[in-house]
Protein backbone atom coordinates (compact mmCIF):
# COMPACT_ATOMS: atom_id res chain seq x y z
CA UNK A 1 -4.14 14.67 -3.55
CA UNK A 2 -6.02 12.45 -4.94
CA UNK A 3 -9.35 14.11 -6.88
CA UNK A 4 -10.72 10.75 -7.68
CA UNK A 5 -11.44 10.25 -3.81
CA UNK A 6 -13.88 13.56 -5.05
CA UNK A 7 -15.82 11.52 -7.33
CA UNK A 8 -17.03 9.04 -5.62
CA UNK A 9 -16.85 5.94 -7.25
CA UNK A 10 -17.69 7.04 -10.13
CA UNK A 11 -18.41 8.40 -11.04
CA UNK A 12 -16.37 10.61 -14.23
CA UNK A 13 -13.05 11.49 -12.31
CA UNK A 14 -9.14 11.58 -10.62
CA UNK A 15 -6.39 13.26 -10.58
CA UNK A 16 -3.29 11.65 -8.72
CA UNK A 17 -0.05 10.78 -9.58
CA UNK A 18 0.81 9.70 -13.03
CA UNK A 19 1.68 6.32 -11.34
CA UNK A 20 -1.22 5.99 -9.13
CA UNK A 21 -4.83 4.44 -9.67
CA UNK A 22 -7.85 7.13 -9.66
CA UNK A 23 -10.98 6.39 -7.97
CA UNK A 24 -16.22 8.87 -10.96
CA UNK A 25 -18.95 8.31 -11.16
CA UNK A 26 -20.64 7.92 -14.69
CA UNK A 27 -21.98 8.48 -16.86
CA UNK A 28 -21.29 10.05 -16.57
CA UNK A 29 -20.50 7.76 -15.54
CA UNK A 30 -20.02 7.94 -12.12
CA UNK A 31 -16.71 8.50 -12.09
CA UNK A 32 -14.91 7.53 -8.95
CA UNK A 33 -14.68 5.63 -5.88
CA UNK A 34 -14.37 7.09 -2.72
CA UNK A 35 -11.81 5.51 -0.70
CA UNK A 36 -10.80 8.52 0.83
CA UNK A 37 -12.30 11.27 2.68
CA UNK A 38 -13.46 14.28 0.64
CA UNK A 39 -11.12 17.37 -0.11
CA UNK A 40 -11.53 20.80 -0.02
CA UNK A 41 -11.20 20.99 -3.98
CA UNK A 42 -13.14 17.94 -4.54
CA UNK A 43 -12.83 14.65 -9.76
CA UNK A 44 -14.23 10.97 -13.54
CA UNK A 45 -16.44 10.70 -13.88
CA UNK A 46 -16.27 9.37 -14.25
CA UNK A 47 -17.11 9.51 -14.61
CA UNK A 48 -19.66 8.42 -14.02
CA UNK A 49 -23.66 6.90 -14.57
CA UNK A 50 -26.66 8.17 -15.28
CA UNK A 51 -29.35 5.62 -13.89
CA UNK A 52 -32.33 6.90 -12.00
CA UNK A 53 -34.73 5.19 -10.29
CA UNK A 54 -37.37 5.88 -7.44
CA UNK A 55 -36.49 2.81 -5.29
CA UNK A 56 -33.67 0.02 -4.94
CA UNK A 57 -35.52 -3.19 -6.92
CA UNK A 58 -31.92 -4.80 -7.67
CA UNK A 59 -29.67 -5.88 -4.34
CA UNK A 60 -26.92 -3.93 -4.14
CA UNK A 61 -27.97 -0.05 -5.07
CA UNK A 62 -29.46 1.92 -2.57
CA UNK A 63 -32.82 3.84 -2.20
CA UNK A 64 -33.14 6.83 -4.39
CA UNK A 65 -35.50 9.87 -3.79
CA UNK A 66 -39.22 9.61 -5.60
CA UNK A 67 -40.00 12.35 -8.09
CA UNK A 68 -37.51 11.69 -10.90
CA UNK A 69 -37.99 13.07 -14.12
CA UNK A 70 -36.62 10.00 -15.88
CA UNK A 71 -34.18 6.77 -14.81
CA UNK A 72 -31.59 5.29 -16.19
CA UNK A 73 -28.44 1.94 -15.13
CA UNK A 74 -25.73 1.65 -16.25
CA UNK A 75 -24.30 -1.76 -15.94
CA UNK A 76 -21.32 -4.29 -16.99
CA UNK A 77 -18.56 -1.46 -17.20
CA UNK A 78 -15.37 -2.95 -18.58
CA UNK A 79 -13.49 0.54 -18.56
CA UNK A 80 -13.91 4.03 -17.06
CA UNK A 81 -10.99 6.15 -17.84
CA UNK A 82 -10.78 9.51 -16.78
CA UNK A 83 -7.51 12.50 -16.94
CA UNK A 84 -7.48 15.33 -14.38
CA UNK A 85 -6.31 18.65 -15.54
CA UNK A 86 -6.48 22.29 -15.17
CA UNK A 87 -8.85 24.97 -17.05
CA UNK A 88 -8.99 28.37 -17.65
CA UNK A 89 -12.73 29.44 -16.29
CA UNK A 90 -12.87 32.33 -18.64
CA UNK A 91 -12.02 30.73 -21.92
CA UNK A 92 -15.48 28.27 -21.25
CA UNK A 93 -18.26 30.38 -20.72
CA UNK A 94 -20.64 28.27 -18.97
CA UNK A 95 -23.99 28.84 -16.63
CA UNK A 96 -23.89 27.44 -13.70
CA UNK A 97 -26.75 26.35 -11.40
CA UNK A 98 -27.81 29.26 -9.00
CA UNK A 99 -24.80 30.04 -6.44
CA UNK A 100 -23.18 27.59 -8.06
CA UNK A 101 -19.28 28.32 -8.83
CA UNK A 102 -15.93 26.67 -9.46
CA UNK A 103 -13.12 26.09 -7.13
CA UNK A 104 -9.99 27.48 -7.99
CA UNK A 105 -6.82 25.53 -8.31
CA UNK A 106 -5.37 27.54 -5.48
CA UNK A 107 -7.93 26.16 -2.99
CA UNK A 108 -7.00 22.71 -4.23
CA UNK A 109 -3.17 23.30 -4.01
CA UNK A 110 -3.80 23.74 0.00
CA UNK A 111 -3.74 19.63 0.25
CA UNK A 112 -1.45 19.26 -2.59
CA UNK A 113 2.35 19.83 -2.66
CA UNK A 114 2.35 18.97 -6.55
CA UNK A 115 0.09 21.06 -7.69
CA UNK A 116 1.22 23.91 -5.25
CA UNK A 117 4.72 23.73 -6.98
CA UNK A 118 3.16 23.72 -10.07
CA UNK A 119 1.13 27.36 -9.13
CA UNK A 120 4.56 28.69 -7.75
CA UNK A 121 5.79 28.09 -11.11
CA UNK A 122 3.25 29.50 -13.20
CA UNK A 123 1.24 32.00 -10.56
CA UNK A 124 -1.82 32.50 -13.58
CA UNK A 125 -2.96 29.05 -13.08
CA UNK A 126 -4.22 29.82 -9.24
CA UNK A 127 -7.57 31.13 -10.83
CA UNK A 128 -7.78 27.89 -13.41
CA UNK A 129 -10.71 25.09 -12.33
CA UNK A 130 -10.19 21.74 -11.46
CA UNK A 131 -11.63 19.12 -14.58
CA UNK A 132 -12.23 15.63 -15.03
CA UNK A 133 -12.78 14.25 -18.55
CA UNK A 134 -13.90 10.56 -18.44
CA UNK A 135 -14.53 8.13 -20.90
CA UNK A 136 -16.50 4.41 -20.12
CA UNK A 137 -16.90 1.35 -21.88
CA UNK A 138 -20.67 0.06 -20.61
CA UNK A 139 -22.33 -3.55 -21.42
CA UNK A 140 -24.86 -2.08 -20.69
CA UNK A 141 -26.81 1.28 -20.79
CA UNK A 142 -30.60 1.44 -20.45
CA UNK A 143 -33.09 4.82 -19.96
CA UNK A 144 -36.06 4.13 -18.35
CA UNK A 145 -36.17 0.45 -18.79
CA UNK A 146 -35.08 0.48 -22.38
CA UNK A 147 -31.84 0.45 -23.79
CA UNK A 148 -29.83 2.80 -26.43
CA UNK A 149 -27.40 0.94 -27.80
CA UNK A 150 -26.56 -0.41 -30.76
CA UNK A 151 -23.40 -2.03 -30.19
CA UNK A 152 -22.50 -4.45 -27.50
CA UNK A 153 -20.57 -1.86 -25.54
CA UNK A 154 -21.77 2.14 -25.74
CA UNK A 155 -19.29 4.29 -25.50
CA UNK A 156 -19.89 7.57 -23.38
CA UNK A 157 -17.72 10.61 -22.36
CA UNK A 158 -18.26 13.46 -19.43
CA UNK A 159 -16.24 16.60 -18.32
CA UNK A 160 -16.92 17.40 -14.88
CA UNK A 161 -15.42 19.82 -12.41
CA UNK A 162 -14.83 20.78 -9.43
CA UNK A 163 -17.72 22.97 -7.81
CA UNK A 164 -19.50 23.70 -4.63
CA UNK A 165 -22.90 25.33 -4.03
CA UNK A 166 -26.27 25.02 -2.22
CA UNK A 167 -27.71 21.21 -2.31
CA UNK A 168 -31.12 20.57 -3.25
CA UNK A 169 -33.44 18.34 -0.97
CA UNK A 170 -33.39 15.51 -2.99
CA UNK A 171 -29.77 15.05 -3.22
CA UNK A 172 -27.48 12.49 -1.58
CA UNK A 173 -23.87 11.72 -0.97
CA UNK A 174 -21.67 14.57 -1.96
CA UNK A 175 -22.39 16.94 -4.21
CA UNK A 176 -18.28 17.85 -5.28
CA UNK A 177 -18.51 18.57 -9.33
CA UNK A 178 -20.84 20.00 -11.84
CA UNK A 179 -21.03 18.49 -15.19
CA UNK A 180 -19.63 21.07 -18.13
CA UNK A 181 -20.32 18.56 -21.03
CA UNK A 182 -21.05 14.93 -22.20
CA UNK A 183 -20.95 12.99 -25.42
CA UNK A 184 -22.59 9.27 -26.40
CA UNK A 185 -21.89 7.31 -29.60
CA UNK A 186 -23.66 8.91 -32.54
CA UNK A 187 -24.26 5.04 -32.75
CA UNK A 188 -26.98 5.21 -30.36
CA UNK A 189 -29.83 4.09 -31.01
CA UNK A 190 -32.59 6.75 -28.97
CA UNK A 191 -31.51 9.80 -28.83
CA UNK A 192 -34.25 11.02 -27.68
CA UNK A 193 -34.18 8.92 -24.80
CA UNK A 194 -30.41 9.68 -23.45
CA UNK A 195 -31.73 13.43 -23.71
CA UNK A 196 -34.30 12.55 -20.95
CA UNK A 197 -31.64 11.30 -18.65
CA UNK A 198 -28.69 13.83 -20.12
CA UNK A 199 -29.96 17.18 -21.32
CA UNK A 200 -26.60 17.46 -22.21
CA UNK A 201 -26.04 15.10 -24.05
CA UNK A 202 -24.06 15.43 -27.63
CA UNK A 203 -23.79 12.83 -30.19
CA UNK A 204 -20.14 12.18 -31.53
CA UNK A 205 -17.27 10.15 -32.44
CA UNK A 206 -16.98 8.72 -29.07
CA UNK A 207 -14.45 5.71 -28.92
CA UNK A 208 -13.10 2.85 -26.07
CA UNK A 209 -11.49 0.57 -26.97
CA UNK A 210 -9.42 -2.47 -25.90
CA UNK A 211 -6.37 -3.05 -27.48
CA UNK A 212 -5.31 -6.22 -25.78
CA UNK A 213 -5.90 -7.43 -22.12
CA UNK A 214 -4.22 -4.38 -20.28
CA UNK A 215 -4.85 -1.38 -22.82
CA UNK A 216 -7.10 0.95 -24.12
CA UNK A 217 -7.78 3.41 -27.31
CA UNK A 218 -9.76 6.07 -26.31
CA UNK A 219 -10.71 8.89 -29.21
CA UNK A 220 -13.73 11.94 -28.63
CA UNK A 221 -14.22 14.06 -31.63
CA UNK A 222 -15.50 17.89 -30.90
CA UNK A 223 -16.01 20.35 -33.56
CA UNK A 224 -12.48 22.36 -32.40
CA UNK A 225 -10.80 19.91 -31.26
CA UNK A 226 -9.93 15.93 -30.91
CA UNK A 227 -9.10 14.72 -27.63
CA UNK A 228 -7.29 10.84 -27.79
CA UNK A 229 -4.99 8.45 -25.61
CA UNK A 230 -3.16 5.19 -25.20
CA UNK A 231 -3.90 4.02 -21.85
CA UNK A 232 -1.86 0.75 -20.45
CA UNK A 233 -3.07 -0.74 -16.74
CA UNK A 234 -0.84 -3.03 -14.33
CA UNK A 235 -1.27 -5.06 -11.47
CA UNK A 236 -4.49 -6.72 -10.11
CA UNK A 237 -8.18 -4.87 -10.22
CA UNK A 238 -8.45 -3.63 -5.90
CA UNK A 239 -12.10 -3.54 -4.95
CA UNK A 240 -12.74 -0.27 -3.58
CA UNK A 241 -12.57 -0.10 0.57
CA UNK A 242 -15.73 2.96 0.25
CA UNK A 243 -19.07 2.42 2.01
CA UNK A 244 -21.56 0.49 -0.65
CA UNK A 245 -23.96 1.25 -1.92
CA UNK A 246 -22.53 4.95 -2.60
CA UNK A 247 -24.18 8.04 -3.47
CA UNK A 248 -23.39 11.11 -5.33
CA UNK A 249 -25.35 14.36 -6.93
CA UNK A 250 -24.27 15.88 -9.99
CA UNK A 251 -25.71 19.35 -11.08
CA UNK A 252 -25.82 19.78 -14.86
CA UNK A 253 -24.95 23.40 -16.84
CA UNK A 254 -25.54 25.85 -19.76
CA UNK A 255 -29.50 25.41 -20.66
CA UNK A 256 -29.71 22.42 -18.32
CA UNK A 257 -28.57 24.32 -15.19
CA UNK A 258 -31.62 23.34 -13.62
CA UNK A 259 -31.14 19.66 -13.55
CA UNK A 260 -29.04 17.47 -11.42
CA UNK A 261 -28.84 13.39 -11.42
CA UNK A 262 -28.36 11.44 -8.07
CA UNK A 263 -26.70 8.52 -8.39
CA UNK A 264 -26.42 5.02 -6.57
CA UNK A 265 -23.86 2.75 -7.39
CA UNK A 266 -21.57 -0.04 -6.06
CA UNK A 267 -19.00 -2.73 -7.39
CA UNK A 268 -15.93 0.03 -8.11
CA UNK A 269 -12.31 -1.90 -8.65
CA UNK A 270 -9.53 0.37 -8.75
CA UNK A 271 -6.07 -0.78 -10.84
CA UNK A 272 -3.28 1.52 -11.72
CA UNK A 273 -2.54 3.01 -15.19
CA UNK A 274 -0.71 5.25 -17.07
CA UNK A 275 -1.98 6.86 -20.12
CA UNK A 276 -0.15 9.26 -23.13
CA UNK A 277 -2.94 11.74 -23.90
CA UNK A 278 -3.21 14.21 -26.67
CA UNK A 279 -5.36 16.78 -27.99
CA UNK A 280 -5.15 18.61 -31.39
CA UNK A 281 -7.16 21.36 -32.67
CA UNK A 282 -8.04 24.18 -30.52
CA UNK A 283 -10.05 23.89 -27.30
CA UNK A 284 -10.35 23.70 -24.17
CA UNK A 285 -8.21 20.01 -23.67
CA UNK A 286 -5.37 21.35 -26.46
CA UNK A 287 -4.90 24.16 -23.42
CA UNK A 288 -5.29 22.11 -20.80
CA UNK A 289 -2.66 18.94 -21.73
CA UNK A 290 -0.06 22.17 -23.56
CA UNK A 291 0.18 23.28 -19.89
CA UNK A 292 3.90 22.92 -19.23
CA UNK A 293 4.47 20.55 -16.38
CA UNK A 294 0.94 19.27 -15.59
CA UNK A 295 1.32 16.02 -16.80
CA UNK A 296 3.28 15.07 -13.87
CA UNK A 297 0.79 16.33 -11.44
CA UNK A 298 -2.30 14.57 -13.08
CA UNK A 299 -2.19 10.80 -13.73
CA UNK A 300 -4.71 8.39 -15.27
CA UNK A 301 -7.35 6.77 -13.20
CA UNK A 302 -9.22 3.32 -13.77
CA UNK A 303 -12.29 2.16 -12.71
CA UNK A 304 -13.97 -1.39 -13.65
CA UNK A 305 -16.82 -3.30 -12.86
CA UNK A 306 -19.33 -1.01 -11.52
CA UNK A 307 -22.93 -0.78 -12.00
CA UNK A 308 -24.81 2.37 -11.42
CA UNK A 309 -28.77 3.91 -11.33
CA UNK A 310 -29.56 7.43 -11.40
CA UNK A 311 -32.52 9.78 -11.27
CA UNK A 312 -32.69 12.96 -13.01
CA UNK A 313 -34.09 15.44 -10.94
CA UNK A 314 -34.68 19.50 -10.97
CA UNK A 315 -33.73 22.08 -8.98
CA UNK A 316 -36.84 24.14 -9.43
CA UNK A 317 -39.12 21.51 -8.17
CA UNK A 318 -38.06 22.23 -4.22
């Protein structure tokens, strides 16, 4: 199974064989392109972006709903980069939106003979989530009209996963993950202003970076743990065969449980990687990549060239 067909394009996420390409949506990146039809469990962002605007003004995004409390694009994207894996629900306290929860692995196995063998071998990891953790290289990255960055690429990270729960009226497209975290450069030049569009948002040591014409560095910095990989792509960038403009809805968590972000995006190319990711310290990644066997269920996913705009919206306003 693919999770990335989940995301959407991008948006933030993913999951396929080590060998295959992902497809997320943004920001948070959006993290993923939709070539497929949604699963039942169903990751990138991918990531993956937060952009938010009442109204299409620029060809090629769609019509998003009025009442936004802020807007943001992202455009330019050079890399989104997201890893799949497998959580333990309990270890990551987290508040969910209102009838909000996570799926289980074991609902996901249903479409997935990988992962299935992988619960047969270790029974716990039925009740584990479904994640995404994305990182994206944007040109460009701009919250309501003005933009945040201080280098000429901005460097963002999200961790979605997989969820399902009542949509609001103002959403669009499908409405497959909920966002458990996201980081920006502590570069950046508004804070402030990402908050708007990401009440999530943490400031960090947030790194992507290319190492030569087919590979990336990629390095995020928490306070328990550091997550980083080598990722190395092949073959030519695939335009994505999904409906454009696409659509997604994210709902946020913790304090920001009542917030979601709608995006619109188009312009997802697919291309097929392979990445060696590590994580030291402890957290929730250090469990999630010491998982014996997982690596060769979840593969690395890359995105390019997709623009996105978003609206941040709340769920108390219906």
């Amino acid at each position: 199974m693919d999770y990335a067909a989940l995301r959407g394009p991008s948006a933030m996420p993913v999951a396929a064989r080590s060998a295959q390409t992902s497809g997320h949506a943004n920001h948070r990146l959006i993290s993923a392109e939709v070539d497929m039809p949604l699963n039942l469990c169903t990751t990138t962002l991918a990531l993956l972006v937060y952009a938010g605007l009442a109204g299409a003004a620029e060809s090629g995004f769609g019509e998003l709903p009025a009442g936004s409390v802020s807007t943001s694009e992202t455009h330019d994207v050079a890399a989104e980069i997201c890893r799949d894996h497998l959580f333990d629900p309990a270890a990551v306290p987290v508040v969910l939106p209102v009838d909000y929860r996570l799926a289980s692995a074991a609902h996901a196995s249903k479409m997935d003979p990988a992962l299935e063998a992988l619960l047969l071998k270790f029974p716990k990891l039925r009740e584990y989530a479904l994640g995404s953790l994305c990182f994206v290289s944007a040109g460009r990255f701009a919250v309501d009209g003005v933009s945040v960055q201080a280098a000429p690429a901005l460097p963002l990270a999200f961790w979605w996963a997989v969820a399902e729960g009542p949509r609001h009226a103002a959403m669009r497209g499908k409405t497959a993950w909920v966002q458990l975290g996201s980081w920006y450069s502590s570069s950046t030049t508004s804070r402030p202003a990402v908050l708007r569009t990401d009440p999530m948002a943490e400031f960090s040591d947030v790194r992507v970076e290319p190492v030569d014409s087919n590979r990336w560095r990629v390095r995020l910095a928490m306070p328990s743990e550091t997550v980083t990989a080598e990722v190395s792509t092949s073959g030519r960038l695939v335009p994505s065969r999904a409906e454009q403009p696409g659509y997604m809805s994210v709902p946020m968590s913790g304090p920001a449980a009542d917030y979601f972000s709608v995006f619109t995006y188009f312009g997802h190319h697919h291309q097929s990687a392979r990445g060696e990711w590590r994580a030291t310290g402890t957290g929730v990644f250090s469990a999630a990549f010491s998982i014996e066997g997982e690596a060769g269920v979840f593969g690395t996913g890359f995105q390019a060239g997709w623009k996105s705009r978003a609206g941040l919206y709340r769920f108390s306003s219906q």
